[in-house]
Protein backbone atom coordinates (compact mmCIF):
# COMPACT_ATOMS: atom_id res chain seq x y z
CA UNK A 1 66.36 -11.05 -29.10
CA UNK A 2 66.21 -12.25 -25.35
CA UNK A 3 63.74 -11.51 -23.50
CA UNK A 4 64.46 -8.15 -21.39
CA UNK A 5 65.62 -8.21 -18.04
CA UNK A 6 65.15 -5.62 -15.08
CA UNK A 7 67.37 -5.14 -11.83
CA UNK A 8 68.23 -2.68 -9.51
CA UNK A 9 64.62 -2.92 -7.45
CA UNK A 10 64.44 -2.67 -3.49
CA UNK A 11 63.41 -0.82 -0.86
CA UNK A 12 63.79 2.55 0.05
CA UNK A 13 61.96 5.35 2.73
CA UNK A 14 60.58 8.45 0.95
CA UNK A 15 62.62 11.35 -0.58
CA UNK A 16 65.09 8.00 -1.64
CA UNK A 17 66.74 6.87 -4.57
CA UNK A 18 67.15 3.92 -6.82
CA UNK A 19 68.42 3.19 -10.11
CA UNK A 20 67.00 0.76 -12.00
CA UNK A 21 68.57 -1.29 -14.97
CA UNK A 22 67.31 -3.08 -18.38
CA UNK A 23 69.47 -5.15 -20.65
CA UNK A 24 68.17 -6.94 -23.73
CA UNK A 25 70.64 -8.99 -25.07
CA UNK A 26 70.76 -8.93 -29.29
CA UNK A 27 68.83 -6.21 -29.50
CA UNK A 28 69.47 -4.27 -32.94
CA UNK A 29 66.79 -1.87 -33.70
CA UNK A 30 69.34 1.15 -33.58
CA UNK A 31 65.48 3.48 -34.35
CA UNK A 32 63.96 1.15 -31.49
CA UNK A 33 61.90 2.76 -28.57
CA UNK A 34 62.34 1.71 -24.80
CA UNK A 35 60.05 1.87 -21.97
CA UNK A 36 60.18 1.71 -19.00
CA UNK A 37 56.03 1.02 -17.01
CA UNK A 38 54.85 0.66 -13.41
CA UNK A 39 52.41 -1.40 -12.69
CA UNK A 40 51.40 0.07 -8.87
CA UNK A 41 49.36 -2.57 -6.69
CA UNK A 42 45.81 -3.42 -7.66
CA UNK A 43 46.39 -0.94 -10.80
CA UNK A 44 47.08 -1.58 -14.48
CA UNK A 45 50.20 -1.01 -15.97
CA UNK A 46 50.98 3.41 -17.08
CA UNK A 47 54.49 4.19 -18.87
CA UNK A 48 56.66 6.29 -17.32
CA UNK A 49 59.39 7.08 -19.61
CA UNK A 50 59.89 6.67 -23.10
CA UNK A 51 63.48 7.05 -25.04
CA UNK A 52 64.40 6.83 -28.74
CA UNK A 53 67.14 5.03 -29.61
CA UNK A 54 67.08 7.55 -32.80
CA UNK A 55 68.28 10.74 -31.16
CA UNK A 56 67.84 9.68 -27.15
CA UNK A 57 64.67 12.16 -27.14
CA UNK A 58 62.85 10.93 -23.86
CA UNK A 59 59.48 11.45 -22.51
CA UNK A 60 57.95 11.39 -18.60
CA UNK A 61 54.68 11.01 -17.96
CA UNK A 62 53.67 13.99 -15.62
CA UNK A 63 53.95 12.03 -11.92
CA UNK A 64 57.85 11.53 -12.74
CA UNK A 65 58.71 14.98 -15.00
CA UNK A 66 61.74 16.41 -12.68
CA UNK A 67 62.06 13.30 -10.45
CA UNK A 68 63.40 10.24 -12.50
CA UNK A 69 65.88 10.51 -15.45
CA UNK A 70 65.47 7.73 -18.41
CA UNK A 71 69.37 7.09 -20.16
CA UNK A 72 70.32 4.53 -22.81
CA UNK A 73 73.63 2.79 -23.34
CA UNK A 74 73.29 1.55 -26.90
CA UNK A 75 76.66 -0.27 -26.93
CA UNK A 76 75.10 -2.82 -24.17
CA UNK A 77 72.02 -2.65 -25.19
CA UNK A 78 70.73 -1.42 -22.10
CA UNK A 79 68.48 1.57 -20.76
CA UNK A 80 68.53 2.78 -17.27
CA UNK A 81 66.02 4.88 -14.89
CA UNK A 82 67.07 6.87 -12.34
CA UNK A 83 64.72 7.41 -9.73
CA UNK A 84 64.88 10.61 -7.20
CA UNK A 85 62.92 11.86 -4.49
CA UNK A 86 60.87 8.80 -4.58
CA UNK A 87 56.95 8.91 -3.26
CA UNK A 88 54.58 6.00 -1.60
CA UNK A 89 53.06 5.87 -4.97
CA UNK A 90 56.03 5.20 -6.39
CA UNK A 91 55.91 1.45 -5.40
CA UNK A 92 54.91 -1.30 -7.66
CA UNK A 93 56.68 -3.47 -10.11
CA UNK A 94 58.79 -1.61 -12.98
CA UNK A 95 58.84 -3.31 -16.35
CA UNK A 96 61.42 -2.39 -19.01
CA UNK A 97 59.84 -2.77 -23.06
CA UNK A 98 61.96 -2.57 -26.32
CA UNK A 99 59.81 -2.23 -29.38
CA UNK A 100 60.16 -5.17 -31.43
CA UNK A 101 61.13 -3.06 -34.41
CA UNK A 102 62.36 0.42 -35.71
CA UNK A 103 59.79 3.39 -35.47
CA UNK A 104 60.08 6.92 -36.09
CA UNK A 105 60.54 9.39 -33.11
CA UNK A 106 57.45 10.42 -32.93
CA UNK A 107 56.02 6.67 -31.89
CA UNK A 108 58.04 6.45 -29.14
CA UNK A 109 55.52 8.68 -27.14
CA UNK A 110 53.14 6.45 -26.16
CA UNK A 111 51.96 5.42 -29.20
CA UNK A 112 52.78 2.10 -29.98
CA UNK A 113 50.31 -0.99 -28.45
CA UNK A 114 52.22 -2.90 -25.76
CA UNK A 115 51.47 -6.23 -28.22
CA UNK A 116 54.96 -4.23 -30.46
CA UNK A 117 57.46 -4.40 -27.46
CA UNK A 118 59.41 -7.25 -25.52
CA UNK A 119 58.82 -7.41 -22.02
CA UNK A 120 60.81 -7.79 -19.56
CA UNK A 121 59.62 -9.72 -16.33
CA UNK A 122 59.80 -6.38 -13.88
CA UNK A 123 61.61 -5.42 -10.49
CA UNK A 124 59.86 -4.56 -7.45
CA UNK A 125 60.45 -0.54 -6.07
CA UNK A 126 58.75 -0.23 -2.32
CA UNK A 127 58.64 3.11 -1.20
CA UNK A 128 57.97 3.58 2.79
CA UNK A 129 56.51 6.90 4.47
């Protein structure tokens, strides 16, 4: 499996939107769990969105709920965030994680240590007031 990688990053003013991409090439854990984390400046790294390559069940974390949208493409191995109404705190590097094998749904919640997923080498989102 290569080694995650991230695009779609950039700039944008508040109340913006961005769409950020993650392809990991050989990827075949069709019960794998994807990630994607933000890392904002001077802060440690908080998931934002899980999905389950299972049954595409997805879970936000609170900040995002209603804002950003978390979709997988299974044929291209590749999971996608779509980011709406973007805030200042928004900003901050964006990492994209595949576990680095099959769990059941119920992992892919936040449950799994971030030692059990590839890592991708993140994007950069600025938001601007």
């Amino acid at each position: 499996v290569q080694q995650p990688v991230e695009s779609g990053g950039g700039s944008v003013q508040a109340g913006g939107s961005l769409k950020l991409s993650c392809a990991a090439s050989g990827y075949r854990n069709v019960n794998g769990c994807w990630a994607w984390f933000h890392q904002a400046p001077g802060k440690e790294r908080e998931w934002v969105a899980f999905i389950y390559s299972g049954d595409r069940q997805t879970h936000y974390a609170d900040s995002v709920r209603g804002r950003f949208t978390v979709s997988q493409n299974s044929a291209k191995n590749m999971i996608y965030l779509q980011m709406n109404n973007l805030k200042p705190e928004d900003t901050g590097m964006y990492y994209c994680a595949a576990s680095q094998f099959n769990v059941v749904g119920a992992m892919c919640r936040g449950r799994l240590s971030n030692s059990s997923y590839y890592w991708g080498l993140g994007t950069q989102v600025t938001v601007s007031s």
